[in-house]
N, C-alpha and C. Protein backbone atom coordinates (compact mmCIF):
# COMPACT_ATOMS: atom_id res chain seq x y z
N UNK A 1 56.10 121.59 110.80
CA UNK A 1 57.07 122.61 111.07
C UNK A 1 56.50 123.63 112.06
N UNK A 2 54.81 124.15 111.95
CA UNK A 2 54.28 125.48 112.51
C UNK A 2 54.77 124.42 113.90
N UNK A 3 54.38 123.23 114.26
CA UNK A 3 53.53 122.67 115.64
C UNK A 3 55.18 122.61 116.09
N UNK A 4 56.46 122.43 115.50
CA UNK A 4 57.44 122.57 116.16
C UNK A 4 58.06 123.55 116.85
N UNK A 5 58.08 124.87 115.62
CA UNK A 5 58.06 125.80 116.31
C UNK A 5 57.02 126.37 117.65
N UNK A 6 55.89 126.02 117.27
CA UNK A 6 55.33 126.15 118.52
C UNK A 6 55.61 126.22 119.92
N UNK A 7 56.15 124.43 119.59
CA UNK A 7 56.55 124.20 121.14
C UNK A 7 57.33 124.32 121.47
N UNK A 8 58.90 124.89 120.60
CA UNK A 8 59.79 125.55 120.76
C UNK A 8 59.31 126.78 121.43
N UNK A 9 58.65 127.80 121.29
CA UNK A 9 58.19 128.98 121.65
C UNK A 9 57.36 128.45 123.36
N UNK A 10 57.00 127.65 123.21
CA UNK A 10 56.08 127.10 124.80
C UNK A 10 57.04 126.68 125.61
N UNK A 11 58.24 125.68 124.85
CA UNK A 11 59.11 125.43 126.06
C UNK A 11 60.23 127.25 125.90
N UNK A 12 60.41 128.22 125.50
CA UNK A 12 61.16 128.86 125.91
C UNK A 12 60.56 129.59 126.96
N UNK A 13 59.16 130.27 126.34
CA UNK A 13 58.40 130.59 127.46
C UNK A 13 58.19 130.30 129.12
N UNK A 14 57.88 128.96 128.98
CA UNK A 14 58.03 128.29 130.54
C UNK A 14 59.53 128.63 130.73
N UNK A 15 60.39 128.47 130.10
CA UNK A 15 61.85 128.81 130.95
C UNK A 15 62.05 129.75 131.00
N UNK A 16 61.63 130.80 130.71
CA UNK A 16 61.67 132.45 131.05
C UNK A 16 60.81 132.37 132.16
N UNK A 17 59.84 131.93 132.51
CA UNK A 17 59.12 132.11 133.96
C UNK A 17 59.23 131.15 135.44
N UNK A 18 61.24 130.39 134.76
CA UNK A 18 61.08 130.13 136.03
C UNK A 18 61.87 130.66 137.19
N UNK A 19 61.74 129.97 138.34
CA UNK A 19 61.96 131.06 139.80
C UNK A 19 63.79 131.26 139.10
N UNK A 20 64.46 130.12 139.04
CA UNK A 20 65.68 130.72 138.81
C UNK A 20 66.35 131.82 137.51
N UNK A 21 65.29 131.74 136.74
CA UNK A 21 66.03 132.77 135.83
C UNK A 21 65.29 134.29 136.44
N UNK A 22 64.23 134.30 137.13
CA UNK A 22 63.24 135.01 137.06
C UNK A 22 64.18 136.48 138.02
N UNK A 23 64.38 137.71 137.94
CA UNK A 23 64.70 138.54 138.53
C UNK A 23 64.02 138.72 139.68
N UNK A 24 64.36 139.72 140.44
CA UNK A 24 64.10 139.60 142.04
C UNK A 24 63.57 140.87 142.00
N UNK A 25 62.43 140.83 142.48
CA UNK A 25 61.66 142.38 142.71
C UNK A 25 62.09 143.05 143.93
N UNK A 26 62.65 143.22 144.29
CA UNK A 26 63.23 143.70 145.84
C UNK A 26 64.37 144.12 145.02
N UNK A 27 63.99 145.67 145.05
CA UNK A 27 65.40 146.86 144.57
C UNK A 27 66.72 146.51 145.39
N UNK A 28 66.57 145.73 145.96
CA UNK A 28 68.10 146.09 146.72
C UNK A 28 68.17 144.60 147.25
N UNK A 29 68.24 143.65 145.60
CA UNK A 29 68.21 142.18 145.73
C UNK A 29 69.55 142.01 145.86
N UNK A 30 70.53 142.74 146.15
CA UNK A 30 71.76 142.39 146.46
C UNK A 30 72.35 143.06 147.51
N UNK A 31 71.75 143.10 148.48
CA UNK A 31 71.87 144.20 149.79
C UNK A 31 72.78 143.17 150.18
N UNK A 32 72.92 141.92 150.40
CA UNK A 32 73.52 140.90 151.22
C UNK A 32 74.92 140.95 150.53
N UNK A 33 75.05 141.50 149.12
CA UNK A 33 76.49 141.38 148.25
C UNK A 33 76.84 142.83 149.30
N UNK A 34 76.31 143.95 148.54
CA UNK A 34 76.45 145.02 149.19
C UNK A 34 77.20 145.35 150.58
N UNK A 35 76.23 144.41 151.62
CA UNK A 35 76.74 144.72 152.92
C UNK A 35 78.58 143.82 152.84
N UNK A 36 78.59 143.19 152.08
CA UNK A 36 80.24 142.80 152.14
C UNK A 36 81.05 143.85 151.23
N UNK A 37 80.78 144.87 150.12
CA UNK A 37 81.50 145.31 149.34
C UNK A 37 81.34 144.31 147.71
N UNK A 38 80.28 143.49 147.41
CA UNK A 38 80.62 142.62 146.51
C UNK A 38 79.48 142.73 145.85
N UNK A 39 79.31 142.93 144.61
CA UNK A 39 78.54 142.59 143.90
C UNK A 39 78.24 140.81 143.09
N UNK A 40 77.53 140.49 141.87
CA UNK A 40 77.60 139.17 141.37
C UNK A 40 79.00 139.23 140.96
N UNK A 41 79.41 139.74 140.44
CA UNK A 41 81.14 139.64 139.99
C UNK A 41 82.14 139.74 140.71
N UNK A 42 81.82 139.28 142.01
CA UNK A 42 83.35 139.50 143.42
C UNK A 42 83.87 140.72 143.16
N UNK A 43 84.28 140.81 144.23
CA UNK A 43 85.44 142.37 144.10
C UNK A 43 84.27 143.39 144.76
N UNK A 44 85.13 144.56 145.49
CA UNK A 44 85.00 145.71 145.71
C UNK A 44 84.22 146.48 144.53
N UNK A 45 82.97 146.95 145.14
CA UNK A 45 82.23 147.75 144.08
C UNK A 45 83.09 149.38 144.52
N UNK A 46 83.50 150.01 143.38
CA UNK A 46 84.26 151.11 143.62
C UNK A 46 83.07 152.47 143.76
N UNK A 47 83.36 153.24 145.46
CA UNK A 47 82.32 154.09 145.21
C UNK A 47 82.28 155.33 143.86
N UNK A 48 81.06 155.56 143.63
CA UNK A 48 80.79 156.21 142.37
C UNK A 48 81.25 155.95 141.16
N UNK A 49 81.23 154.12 141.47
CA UNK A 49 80.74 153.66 139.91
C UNK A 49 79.16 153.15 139.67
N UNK A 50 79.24 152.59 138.49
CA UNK A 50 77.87 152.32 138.33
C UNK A 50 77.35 151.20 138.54
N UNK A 51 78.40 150.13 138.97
CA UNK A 51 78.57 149.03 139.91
C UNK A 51 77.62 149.36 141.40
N UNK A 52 78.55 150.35 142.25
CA UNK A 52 78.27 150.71 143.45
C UNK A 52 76.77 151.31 143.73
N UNK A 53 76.30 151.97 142.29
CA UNK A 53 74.88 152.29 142.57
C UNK A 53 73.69 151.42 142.36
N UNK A 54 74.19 150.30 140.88
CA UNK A 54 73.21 149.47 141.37
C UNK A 54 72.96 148.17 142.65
N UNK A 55 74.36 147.60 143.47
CA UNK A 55 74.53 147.58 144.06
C UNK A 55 73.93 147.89 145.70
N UNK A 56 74.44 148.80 146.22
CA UNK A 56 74.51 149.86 146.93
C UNK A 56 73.16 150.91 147.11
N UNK A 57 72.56 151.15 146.49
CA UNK A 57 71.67 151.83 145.88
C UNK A 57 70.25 151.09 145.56
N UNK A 58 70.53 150.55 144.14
CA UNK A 58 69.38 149.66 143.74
C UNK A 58 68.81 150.71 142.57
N UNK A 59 69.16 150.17 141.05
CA UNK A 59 68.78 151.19 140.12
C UNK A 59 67.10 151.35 139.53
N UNK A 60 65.89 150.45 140.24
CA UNK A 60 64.62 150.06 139.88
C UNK A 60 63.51 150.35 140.70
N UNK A 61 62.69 150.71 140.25
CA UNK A 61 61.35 151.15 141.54
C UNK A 61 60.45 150.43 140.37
N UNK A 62 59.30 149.59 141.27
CA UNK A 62 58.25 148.97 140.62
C UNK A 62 57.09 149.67 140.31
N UNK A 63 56.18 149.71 139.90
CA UNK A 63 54.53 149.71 139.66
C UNK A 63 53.68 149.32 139.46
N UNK A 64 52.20 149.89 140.31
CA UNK A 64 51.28 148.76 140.34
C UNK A 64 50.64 149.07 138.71
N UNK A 65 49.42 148.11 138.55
CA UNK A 65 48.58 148.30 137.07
C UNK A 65 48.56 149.15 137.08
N UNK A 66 48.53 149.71 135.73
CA UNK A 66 48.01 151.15 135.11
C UNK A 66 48.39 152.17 135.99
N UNK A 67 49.27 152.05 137.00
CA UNK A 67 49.95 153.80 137.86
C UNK A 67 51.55 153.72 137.51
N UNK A 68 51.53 155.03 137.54
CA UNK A 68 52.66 155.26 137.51
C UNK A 68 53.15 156.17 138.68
N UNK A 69 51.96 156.73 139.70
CA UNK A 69 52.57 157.10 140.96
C UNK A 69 53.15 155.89 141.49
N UNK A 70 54.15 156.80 142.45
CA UNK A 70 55.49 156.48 143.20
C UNK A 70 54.77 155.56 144.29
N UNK A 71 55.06 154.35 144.54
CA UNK A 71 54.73 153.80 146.12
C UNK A 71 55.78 154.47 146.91
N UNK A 72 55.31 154.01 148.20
CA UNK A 72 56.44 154.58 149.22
C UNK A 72 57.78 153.39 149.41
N UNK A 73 57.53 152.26 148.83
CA UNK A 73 59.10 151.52 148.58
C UNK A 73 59.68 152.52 147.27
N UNK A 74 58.77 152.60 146.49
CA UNK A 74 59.69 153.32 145.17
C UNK A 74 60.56 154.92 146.13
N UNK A 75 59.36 155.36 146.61
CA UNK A 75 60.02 156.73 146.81
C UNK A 75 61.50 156.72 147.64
N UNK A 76 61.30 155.41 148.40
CA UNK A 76 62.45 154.94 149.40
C UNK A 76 63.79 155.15 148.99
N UNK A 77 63.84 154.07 147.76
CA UNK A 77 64.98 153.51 146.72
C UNK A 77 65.08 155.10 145.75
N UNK A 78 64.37 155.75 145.47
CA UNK A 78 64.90 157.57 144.73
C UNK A 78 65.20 157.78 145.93
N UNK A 79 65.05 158.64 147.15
CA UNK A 79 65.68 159.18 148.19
C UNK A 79 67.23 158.86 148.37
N UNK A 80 67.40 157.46 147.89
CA UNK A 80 69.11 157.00 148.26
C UNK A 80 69.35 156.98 147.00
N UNK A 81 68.56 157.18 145.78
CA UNK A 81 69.28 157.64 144.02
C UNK A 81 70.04 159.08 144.42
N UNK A 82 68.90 159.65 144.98
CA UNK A 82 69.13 161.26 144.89
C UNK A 82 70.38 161.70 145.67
N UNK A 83 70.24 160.96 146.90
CA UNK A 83 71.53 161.03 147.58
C UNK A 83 72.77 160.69 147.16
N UNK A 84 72.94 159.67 146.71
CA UNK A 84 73.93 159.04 145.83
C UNK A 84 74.44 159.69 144.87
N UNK A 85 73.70 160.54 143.33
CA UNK A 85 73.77 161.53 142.69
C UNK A 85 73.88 163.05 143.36
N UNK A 86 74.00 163.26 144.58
CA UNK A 86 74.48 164.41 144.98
C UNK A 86 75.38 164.42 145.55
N UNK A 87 76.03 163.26 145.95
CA UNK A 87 77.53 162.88 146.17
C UNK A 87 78.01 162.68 145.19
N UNK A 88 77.97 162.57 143.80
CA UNK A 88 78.41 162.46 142.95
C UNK A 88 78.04 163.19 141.62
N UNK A 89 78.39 165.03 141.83
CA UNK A 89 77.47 165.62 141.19
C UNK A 89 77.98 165.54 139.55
N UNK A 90 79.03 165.14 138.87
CA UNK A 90 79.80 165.08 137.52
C UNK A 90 78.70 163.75 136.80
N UNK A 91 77.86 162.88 137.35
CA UNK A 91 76.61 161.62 137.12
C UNK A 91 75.64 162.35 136.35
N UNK A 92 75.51 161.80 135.20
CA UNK A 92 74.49 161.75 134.45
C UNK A 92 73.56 160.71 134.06
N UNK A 93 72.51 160.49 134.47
CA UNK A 93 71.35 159.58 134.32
C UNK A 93 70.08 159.68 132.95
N UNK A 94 69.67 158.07 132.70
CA UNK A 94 68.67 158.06 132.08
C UNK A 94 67.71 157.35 132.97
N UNK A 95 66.47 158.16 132.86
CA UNK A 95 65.22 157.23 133.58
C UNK A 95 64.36 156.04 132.60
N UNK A 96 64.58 154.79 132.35
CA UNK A 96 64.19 154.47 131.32
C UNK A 96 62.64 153.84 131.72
N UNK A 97 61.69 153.93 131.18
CA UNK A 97 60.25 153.26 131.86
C UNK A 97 59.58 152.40 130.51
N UNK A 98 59.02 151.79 131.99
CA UNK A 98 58.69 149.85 131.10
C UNK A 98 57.40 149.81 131.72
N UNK A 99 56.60 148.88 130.64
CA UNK A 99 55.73 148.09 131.18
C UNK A 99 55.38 147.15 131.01
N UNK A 100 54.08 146.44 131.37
CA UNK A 100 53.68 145.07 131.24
C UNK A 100 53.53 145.08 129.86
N UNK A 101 53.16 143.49 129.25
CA UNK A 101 52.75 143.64 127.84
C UNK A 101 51.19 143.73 127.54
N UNK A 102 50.72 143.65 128.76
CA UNK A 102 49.23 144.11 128.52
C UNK A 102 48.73 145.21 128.13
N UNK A 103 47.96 145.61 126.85
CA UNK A 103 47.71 146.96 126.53
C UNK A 103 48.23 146.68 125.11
N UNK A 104 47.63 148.23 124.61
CA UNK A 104 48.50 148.47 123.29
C UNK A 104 49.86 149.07 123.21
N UNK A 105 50.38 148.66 122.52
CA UNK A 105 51.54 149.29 121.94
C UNK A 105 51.37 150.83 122.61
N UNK A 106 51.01 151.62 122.03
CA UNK A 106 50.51 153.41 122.21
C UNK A 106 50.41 153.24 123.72
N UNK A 107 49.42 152.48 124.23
CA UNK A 107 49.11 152.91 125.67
C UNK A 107 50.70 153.01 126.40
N UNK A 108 51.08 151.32 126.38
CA UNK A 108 52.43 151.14 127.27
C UNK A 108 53.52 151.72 126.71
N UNK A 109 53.73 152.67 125.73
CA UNK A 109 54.60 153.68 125.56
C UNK A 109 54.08 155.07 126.15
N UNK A 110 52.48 155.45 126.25
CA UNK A 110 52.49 156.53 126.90
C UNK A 110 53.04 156.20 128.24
N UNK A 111 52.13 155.02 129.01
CA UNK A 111 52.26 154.66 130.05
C UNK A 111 53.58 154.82 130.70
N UNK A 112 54.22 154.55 130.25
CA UNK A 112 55.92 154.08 130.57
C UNK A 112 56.39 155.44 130.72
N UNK A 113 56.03 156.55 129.98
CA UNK A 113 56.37 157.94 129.80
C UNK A 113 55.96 158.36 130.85
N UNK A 114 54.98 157.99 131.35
CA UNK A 114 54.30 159.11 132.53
C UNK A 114 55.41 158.57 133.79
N UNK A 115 55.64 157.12 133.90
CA UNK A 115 56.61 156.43 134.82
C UNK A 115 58.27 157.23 134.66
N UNK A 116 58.63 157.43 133.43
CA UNK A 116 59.71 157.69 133.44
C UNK A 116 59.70 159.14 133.81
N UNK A 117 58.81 160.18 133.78
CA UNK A 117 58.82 161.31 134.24
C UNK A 117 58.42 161.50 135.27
N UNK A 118 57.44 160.40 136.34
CA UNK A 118 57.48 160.17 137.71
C UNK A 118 58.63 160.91 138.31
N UNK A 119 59.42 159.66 138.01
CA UNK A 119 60.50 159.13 138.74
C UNK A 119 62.12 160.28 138.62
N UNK A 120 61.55 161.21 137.47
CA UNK A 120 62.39 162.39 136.95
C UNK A 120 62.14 163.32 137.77
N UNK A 121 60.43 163.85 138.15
CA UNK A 121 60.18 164.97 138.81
C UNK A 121 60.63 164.24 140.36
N UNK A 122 60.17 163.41 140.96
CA UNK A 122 60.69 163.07 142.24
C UNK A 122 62.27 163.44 142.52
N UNK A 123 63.00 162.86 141.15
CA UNK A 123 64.68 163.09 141.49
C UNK A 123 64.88 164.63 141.59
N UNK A 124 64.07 165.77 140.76
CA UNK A 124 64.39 166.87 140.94
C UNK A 124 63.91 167.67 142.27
N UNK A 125 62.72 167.29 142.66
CA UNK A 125 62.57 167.77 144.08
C UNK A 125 63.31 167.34 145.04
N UNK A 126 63.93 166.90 145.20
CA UNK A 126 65.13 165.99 145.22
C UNK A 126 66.51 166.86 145.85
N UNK A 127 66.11 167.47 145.00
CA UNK A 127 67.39 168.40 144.53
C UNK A 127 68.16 167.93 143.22
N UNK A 128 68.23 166.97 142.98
CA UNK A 128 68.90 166.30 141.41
C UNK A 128 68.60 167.82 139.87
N UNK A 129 69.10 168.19 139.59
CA UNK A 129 69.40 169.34 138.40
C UNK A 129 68.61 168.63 137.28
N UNK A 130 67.92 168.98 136.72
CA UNK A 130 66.74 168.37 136.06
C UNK A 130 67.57 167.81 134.29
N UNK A 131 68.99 169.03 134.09
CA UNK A 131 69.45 168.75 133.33
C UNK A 131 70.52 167.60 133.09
N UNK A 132 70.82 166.59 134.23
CA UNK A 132 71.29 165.50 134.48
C UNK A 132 70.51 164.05 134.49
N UNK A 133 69.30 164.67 134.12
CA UNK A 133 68.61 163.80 133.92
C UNK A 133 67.45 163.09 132.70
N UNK A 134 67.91 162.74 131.94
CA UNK A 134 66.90 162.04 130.58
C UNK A 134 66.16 160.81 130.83
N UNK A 135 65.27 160.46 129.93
CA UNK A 135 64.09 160.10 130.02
C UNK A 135 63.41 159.18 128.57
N UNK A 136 63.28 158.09 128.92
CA UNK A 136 63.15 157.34 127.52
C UNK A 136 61.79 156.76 128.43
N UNK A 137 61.11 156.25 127.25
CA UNK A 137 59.83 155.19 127.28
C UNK A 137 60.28 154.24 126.55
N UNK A 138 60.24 153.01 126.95
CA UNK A 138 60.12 151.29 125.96
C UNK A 138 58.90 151.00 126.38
N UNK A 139 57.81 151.15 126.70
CA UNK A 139 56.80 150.38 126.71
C UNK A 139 56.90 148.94 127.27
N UNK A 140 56.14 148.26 126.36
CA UNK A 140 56.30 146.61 126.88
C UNK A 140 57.16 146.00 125.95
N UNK A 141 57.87 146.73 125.00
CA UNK A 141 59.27 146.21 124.31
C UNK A 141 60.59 145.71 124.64
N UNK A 142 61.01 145.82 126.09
CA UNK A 142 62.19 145.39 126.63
C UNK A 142 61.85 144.96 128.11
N UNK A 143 60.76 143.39 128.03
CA UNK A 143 60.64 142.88 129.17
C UNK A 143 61.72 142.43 130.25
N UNK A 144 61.76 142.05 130.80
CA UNK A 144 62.76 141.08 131.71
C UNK A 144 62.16 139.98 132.31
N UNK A 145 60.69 140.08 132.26
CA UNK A 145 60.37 138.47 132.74
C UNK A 145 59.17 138.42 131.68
N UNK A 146 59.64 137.05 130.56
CA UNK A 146 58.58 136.84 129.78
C UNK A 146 57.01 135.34 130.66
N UNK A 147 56.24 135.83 130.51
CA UNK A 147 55.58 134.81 131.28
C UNK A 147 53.99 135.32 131.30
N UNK A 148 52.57 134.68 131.27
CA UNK A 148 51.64 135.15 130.89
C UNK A 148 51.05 135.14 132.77
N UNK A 149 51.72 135.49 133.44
CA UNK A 149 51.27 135.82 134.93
C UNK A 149 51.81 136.68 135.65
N UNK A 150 50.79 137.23 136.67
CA UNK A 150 51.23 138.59 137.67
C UNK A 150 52.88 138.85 138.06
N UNK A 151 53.16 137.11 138.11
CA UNK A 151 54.85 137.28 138.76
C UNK A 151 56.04 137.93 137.68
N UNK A 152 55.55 137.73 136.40
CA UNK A 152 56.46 138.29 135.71
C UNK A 152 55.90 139.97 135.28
N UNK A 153 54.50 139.68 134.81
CA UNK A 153 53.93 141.44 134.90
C UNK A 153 54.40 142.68 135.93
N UNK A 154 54.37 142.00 137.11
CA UNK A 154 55.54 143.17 138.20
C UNK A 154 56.53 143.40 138.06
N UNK A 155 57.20 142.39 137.51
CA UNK A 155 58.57 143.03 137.16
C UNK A 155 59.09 144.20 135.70
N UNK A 156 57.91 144.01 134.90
CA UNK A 156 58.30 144.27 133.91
C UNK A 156 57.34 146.04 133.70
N UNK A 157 56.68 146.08 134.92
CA UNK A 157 56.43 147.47 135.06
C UNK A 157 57.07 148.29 136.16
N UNK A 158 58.12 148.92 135.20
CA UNK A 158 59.58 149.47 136.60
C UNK A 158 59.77 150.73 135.45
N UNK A 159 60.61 151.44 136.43
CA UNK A 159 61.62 152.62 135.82
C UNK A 159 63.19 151.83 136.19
N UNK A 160 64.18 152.64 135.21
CA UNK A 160 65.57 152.15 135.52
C UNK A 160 66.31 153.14 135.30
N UNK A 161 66.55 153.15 136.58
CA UNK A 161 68.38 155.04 136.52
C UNK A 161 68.98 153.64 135.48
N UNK A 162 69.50 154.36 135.03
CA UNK A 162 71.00 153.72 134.20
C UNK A 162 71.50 155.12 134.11
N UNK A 163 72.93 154.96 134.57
CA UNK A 163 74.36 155.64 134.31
C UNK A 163 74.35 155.80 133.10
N UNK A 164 74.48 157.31 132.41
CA UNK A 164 75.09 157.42 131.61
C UNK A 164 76.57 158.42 131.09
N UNK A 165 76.75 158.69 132.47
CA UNK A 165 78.46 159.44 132.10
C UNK A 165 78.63 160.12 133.12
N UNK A 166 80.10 159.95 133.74
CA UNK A 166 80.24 160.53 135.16
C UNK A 166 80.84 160.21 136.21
N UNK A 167 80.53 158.42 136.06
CA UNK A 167 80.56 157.45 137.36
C UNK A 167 81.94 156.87 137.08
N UNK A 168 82.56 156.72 138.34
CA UNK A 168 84.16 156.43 138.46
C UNK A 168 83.67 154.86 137.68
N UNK A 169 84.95 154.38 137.08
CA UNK A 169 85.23 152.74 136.65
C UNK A 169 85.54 151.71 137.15
């Protein structure tokens, strides 16, 4: 029974790390929907929904090991958050921050904290109202690419705007 489950767990694994399920590290992996008006779901993304910002926008900035300073692609992708949220000042955001599963528990929840408040103080120099903006840590609890190599570890150390009240429907 253990050796079945096992390899139940080995073959899900390998299929979480491959290229087609695997997410796209390039914030603005749908620039090509975008430049038509279309997101994965056809149709007109309506401006100042939450469609149009991840979209349009791109709701994710990456990080290297153990930092949680801003690269200059991250700072890129906040510059057009911030803009976006100041055209749309009624938007309320959460910064949510992730990391790899390497580490302890404690670390990649501090870790993730220092990321998610990165990416908070950047939006407020910004100009972004500091009170439009919240701030969670998951640590390495809510991966998106399960896989015991670098290609899925990058992805899974990010911050994420998510919409939370504001944005047209």
């Amino acid at each position: 029974m253990w050796r079945n489950m096992a390899l139940a767990a080995l073959a899900l694994t390998l299929a979480a790390c491959s290229n087609t399920d695997k997410p796209q590290l390039d914030n603005n992996a749908n620039a090509g929907l975008a430049s038509a008006g279309q997101g994965a779901g056809g149709g007109a993304a309506v401006p100042g929904s939450e469609r149009d910002f991840i979209v349009n926008v791109g709701d994710r900035v990456h990080f290297l090991v153990d930092q949680w300073s801003l690269t200059p692609q991250a700072q890129d992708t906040l510059r057009k958050q911030a803009a976006w949220l100041k055209r749309y000042p009624s938007v309320t955001v959460r910064i949510e921050g992730h990391a790899d599963e390497r580490g302890t528990r404690e670390y990649n929840l501090a870790l993730s904290a220092r990321r998610a408040n990165a990416v908070k103080r950047f939006l407020v120099a910004q100009g972004i109202a500091a009170n439009r903006i919240a701030t969670i840590a998951y640590g390495k609890e809510r991966p998106v690419a399960l896989c015991d190599a670098e290609r899925c570890w990058s992805q899974n150390r990010r911050a994420v705007t998510v919409i939370t009240g504001g944005a047209r429907s």
